[in-house]
PDB file of N, CA and C in Angstrom:
ATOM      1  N   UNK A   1      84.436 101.199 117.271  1.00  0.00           N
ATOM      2  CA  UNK A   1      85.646 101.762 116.735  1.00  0.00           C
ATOM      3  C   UNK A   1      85.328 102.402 115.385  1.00  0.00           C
ATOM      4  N   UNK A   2      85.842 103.528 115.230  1.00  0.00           N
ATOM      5  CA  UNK A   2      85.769 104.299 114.045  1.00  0.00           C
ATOM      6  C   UNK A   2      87.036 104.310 113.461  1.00  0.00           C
ATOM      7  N   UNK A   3      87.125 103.913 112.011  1.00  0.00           N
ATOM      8  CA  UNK A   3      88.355 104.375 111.708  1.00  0.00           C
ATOM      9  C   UNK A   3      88.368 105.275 110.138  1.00  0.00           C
ATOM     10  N   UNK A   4      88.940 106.269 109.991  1.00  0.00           N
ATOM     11  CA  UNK A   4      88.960 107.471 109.279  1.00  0.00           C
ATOM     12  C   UNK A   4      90.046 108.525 109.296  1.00  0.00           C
ATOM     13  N   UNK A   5      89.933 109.181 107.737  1.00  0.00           N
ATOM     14  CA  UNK A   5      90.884 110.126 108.277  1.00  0.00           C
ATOM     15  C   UNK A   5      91.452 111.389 109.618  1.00  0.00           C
ATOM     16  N   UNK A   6      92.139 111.662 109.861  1.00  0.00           N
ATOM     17  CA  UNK A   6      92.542 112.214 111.021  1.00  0.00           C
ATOM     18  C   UNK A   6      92.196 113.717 109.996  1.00  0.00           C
ATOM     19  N   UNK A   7      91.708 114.417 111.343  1.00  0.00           N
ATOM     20  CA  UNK A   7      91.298 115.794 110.397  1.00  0.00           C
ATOM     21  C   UNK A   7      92.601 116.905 111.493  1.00  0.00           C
ATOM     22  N   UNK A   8      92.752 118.221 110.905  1.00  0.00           N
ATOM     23  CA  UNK A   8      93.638 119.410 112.000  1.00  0.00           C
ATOM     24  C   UNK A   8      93.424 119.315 113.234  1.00  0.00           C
ATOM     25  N   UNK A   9      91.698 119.273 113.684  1.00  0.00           N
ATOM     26  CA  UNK A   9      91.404 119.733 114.963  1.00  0.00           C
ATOM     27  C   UNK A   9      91.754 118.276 115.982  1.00  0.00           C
ATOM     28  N   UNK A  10      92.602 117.126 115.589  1.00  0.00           N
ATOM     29  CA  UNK A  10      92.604 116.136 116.443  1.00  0.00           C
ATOM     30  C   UNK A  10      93.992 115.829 116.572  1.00  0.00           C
ATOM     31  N   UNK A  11      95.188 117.209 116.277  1.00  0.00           N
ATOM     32  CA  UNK A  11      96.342 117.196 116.365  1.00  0.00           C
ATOM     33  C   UNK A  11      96.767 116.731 117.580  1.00  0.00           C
ATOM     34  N   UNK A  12      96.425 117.261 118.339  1.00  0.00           N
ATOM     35  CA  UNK A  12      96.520 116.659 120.068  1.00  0.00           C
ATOM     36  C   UNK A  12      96.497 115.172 120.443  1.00  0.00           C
ATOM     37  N   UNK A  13      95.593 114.822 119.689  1.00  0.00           N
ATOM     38  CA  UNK A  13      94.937 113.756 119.663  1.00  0.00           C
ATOM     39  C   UNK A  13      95.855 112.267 119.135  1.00  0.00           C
ATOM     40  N   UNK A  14      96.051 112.880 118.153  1.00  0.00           N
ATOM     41  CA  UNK A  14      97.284 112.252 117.283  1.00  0.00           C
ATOM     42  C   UNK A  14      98.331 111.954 117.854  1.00  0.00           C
ATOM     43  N   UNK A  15      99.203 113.292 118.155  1.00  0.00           N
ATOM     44  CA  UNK A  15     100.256 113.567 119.532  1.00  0.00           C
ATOM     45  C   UNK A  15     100.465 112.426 120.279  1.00  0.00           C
ATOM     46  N   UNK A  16      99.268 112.386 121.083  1.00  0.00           N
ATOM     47  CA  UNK A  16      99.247 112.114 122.497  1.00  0.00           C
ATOM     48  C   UNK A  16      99.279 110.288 121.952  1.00  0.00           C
ATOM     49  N   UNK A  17      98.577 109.597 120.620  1.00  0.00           N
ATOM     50  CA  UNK A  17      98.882 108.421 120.446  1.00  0.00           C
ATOM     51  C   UNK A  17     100.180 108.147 119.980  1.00  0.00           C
ATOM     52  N   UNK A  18     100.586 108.718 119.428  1.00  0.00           N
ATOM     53  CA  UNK A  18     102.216 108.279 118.784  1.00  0.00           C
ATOM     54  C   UNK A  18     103.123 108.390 120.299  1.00  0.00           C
ATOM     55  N   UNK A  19     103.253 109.579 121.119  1.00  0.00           N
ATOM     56  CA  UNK A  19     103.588 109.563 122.371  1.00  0.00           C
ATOM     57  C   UNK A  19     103.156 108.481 123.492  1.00  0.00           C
ATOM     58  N   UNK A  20     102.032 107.888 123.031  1.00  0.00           N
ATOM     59  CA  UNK A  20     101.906 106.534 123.677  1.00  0.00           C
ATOM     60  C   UNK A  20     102.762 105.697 123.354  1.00  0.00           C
ATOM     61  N   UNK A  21     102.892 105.431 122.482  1.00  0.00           N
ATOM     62  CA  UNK A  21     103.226 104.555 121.351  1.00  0.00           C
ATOM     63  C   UNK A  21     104.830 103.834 121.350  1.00  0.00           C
ATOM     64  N   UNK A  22     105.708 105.882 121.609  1.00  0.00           N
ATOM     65  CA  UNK A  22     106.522 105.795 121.854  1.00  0.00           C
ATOM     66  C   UNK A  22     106.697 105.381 122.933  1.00  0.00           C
ATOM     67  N   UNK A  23     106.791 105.299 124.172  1.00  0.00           N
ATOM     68  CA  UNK A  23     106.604 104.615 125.164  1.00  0.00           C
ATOM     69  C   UNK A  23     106.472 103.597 125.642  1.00  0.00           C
ATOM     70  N   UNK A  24     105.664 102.677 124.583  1.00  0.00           N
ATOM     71  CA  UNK A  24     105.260 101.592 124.468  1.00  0.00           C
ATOM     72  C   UNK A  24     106.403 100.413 123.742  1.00  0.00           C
ATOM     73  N   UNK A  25     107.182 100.773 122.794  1.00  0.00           N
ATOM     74  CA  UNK A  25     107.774 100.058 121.773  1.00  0.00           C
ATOM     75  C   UNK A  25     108.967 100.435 121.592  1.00  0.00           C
ATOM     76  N   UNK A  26     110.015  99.775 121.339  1.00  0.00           N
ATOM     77  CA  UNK A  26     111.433 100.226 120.786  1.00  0.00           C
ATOM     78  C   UNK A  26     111.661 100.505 119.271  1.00  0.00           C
ATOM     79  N   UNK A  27     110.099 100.134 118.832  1.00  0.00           N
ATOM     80  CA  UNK A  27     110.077  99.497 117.062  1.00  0.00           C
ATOM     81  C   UNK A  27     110.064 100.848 116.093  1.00  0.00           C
ATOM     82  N   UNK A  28     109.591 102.057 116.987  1.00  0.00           N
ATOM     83  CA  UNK A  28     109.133 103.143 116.057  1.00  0.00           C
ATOM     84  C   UNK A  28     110.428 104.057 116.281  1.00  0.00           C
ATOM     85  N   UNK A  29     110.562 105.077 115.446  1.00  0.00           N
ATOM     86  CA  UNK A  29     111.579 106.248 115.227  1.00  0.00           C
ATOM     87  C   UNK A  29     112.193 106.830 116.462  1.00  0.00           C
ATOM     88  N   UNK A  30     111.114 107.257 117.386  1.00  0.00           N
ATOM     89  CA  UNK A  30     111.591 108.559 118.044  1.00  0.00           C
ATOM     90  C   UNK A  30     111.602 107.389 119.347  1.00  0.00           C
ATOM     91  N   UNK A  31     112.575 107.917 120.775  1.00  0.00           N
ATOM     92  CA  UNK A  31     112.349 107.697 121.813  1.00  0.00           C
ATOM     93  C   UNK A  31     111.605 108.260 122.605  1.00  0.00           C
ATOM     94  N   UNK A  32     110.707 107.680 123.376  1.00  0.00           N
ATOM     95  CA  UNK A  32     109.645 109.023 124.314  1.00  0.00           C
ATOM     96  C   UNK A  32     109.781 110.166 124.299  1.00  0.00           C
ATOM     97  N   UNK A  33     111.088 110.592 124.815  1.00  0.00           N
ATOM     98  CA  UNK A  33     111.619 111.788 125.186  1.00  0.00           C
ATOM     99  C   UNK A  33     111.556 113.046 124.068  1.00  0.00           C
ATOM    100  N   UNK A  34     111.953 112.474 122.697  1.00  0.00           N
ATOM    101  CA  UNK A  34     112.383 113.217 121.678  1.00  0.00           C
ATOM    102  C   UNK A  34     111.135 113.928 120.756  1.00  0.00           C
ATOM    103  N   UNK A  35     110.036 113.316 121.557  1.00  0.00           N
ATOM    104  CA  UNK A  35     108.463 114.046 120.789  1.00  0.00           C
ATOM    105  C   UNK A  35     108.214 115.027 121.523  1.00  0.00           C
ATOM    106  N   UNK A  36     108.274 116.196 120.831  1.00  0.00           N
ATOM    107  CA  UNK A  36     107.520 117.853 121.470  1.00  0.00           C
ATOM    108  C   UNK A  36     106.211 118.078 120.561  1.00  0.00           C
ATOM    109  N   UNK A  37     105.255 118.195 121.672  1.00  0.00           N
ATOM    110  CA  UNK A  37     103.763 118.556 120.931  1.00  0.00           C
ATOM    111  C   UNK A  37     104.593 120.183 120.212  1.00  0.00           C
ATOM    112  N   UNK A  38     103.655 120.592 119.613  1.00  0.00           N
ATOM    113  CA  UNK A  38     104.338 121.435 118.556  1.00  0.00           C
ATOM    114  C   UNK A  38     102.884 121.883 117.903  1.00  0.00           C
ATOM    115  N   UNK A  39     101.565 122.392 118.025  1.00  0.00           N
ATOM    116  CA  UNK A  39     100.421 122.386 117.732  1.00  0.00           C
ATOM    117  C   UNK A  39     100.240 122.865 116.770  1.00  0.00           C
ATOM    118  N   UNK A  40     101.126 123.868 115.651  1.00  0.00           N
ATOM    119  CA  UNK A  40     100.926 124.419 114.740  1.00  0.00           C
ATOM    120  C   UNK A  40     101.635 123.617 113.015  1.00  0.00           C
ATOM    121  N   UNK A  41     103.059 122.884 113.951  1.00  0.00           N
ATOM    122  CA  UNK A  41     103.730 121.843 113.093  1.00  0.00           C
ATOM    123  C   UNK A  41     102.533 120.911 112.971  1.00  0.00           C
ATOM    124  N   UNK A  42     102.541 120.291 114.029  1.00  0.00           N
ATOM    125  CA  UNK A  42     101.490 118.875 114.060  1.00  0.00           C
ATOM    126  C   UNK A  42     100.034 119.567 113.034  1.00  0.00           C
ATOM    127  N   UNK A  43      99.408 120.628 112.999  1.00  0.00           N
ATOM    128  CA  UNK A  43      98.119 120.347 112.062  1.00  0.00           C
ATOM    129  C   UNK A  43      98.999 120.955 110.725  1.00  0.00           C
ATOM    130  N   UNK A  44      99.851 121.617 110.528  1.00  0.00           N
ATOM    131  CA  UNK A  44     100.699 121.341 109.454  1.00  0.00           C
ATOM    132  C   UNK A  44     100.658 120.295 108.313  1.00  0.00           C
ATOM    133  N   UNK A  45     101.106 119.032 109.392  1.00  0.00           N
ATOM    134  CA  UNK A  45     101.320 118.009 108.845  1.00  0.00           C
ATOM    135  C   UNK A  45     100.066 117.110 108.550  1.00  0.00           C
ATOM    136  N   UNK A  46      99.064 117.463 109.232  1.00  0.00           N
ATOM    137  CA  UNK A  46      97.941 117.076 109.270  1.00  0.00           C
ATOM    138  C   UNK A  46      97.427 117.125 107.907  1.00  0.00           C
ATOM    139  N   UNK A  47      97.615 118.467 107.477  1.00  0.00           N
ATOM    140  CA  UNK A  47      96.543 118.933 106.537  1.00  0.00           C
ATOM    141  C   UNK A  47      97.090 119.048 105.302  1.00  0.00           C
ATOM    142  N   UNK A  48      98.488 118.590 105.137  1.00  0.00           N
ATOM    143  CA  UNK A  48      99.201 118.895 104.000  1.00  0.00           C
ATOM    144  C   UNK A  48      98.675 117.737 102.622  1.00  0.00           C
ATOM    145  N   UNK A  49      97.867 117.982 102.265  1.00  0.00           N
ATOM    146  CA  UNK A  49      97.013 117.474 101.218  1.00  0.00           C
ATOM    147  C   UNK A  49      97.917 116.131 100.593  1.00  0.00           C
ATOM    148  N   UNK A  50      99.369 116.120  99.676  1.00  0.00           N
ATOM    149  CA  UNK A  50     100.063 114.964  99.559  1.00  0.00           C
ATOM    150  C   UNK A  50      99.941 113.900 100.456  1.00  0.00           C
ATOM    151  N   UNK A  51      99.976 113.971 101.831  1.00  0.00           N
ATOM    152  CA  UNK A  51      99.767 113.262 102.591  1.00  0.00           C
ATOM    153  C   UNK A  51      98.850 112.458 103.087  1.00  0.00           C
ATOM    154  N   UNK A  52      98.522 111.368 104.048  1.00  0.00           N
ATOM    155  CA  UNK A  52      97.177 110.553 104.336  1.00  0.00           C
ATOM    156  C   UNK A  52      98.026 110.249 105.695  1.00  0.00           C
ATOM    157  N   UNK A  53      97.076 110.527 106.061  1.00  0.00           N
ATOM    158  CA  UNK A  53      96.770 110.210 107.726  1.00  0.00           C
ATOM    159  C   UNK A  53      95.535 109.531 108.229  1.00  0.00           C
ATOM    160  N   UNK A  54      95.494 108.447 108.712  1.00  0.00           N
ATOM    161  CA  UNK A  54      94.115 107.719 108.695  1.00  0.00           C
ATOM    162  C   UNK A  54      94.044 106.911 110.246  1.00  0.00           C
ATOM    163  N   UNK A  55      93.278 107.080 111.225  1.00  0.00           N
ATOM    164  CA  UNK A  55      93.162 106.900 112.480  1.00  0.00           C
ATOM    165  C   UNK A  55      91.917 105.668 112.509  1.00  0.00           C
ATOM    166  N   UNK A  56      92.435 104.786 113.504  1.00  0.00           N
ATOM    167  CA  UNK A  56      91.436 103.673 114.457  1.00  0.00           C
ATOM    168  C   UNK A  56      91.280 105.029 115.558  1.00  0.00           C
ATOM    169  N   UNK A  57      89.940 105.068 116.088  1.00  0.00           N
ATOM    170  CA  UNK A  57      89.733 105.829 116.974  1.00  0.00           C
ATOM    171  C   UNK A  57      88.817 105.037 118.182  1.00  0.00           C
ATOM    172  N   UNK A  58      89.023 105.036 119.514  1.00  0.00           N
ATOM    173  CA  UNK A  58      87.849 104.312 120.357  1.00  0.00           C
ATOM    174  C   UNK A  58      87.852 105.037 120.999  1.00  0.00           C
ATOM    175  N   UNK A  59      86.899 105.569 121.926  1.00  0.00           N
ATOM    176  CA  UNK A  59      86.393 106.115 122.963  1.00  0.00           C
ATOM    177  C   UNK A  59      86.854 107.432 122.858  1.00  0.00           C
ATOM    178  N   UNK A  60      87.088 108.329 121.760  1.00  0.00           N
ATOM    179  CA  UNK A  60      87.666 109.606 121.351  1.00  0.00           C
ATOM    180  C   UNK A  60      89.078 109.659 121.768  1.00  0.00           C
ATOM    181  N   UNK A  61      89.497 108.116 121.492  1.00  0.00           N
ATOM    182  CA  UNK A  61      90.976 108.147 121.544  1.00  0.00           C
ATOM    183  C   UNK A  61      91.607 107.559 120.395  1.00  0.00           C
ATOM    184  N   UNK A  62      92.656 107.869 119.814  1.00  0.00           N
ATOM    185  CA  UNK A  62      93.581 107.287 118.594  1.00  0.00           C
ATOM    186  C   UNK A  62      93.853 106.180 118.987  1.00  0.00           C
ATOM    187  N   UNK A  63      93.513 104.906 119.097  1.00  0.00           N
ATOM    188  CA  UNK A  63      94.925 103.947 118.931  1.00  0.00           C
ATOM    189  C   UNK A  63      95.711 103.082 118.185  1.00  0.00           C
ATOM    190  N   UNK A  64      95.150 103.839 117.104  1.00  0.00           N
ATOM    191  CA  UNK A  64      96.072 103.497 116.572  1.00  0.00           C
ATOM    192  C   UNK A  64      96.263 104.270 115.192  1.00  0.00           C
ATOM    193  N   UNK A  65      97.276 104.458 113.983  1.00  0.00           N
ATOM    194  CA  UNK A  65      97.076 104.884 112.803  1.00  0.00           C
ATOM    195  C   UNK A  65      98.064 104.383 111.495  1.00  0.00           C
ATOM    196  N   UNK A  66      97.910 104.655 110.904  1.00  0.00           N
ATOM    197  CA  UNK A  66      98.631 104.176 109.236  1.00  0.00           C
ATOM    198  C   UNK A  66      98.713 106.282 108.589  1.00  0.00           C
ATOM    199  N   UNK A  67      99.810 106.079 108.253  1.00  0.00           N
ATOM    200  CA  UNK A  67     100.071 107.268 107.462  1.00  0.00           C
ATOM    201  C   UNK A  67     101.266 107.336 106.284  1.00  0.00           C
ATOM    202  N   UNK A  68     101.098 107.800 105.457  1.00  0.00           N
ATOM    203  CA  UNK A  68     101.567 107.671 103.907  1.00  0.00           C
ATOM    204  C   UNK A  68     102.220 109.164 103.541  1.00  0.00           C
ATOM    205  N   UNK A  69     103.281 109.487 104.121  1.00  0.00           N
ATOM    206  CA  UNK A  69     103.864 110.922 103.709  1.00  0.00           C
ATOM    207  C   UNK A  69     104.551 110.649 101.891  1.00  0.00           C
ATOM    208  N   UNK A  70     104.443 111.641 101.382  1.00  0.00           N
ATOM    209  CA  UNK A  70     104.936 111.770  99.758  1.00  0.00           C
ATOM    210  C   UNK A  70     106.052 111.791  99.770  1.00  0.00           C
ATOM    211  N   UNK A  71     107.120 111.945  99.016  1.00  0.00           N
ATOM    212  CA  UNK A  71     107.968 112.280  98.683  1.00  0.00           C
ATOM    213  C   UNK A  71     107.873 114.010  98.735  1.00  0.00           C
ATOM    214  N   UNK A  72     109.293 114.605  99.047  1.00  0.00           N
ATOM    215  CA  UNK A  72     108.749 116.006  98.872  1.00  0.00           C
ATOM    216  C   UNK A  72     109.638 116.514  97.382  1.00  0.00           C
ATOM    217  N   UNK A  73     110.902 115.635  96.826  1.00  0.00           N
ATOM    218  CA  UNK A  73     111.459 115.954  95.778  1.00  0.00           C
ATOM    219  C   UNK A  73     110.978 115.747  94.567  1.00  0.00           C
ATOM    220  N   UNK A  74     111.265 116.272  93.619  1.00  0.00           N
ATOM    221  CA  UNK A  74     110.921 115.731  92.452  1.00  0.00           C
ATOM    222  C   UNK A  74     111.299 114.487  92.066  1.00  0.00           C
ATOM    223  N   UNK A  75     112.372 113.469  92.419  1.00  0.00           N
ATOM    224  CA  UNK A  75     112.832 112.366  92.451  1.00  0.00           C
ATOM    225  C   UNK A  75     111.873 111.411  92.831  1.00  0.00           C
ATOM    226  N   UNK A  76     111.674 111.525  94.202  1.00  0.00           N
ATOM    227  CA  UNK A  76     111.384 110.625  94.915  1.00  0.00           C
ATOM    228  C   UNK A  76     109.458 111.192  95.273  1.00  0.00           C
ATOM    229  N   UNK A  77     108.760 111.993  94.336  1.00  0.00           N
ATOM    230  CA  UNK A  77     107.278 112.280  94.556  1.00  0.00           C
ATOM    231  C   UNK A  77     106.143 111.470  94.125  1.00  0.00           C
ATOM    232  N   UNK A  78     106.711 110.584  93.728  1.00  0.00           N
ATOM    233  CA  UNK A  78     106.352 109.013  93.191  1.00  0.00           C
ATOM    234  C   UNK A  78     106.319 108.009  94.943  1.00  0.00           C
ATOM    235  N   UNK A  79     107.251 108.023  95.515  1.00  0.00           N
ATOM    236  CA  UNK A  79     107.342 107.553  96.769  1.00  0.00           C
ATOM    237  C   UNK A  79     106.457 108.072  97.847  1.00  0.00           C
ATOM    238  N   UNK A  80     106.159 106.867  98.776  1.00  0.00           N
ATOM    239  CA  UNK A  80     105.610 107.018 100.319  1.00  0.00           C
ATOM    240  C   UNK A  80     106.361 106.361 101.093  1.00  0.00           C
ATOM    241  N   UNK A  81     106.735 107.464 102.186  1.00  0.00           N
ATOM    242  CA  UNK A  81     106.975 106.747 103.364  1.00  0.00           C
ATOM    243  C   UNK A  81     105.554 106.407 104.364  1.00  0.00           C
ATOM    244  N   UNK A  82     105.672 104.770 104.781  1.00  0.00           N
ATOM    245  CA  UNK A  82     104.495 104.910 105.377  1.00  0.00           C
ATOM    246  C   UNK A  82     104.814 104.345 106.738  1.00  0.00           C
ATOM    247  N   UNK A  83     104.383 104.382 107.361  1.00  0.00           N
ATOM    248  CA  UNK A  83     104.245 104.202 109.053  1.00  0.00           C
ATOM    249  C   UNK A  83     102.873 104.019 109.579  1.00  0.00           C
ATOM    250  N   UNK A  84     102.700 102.411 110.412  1.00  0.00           N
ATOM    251  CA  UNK A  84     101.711 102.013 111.261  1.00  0.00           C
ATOM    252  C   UNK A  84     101.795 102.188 112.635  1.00  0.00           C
ATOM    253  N   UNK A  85     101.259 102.373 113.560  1.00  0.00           N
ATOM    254  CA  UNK A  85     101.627 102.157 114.592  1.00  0.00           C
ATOM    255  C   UNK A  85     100.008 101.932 115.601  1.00  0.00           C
ATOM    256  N   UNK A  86     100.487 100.734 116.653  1.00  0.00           N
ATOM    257  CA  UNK A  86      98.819 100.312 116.592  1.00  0.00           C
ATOM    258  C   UNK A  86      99.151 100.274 118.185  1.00  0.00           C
ATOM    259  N   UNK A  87      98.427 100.872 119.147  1.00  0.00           N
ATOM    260  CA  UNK A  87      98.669 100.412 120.082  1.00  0.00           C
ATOM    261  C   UNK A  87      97.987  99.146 121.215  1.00  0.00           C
TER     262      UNK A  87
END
């Protein structure tokens, strides 16, 4: 198992674990249904420097990750929202 940051080119990759994920659990945000791959949003978010995105990876699969979005206001740019999700 490797675990490291998630880089643009593993947007899919990413995707396809949180879409597990969802599937898997009642515990996280979205319901299965409500995730659209989106390939240009998703490395967007990937790469947006404030942010950390950090992946367990096995067999060139995600399963799991921890991610730390900023605040985007001036208020609240002191703040992280963070989210685990392990499958």
């Amino acid at each position: 198992m490797d675990i490291r940051r998630i880089n643009t080119n593993e947007a899919k990759l990413f995707f396809n674990c949180l879409k597990n994920i969802d599937r898997e659990t009642k515990f996280m945000m979205l319901e299965p249904d409500e995730r659209h791959f989106d390939e240009k949003k998703m490395k967007e978010i990937l790469g947006d420097k404030d942010d950390y995105f950090v992946a367990a990876i096995n067999d060139e699969e995600i399963i799991g990750f921890l991610s730390a979005q900023r605040g985007k206001y001036k208020r609240i740019r002191h703040s992280a929202y963070i989210v685990i999700g392990i499958r």
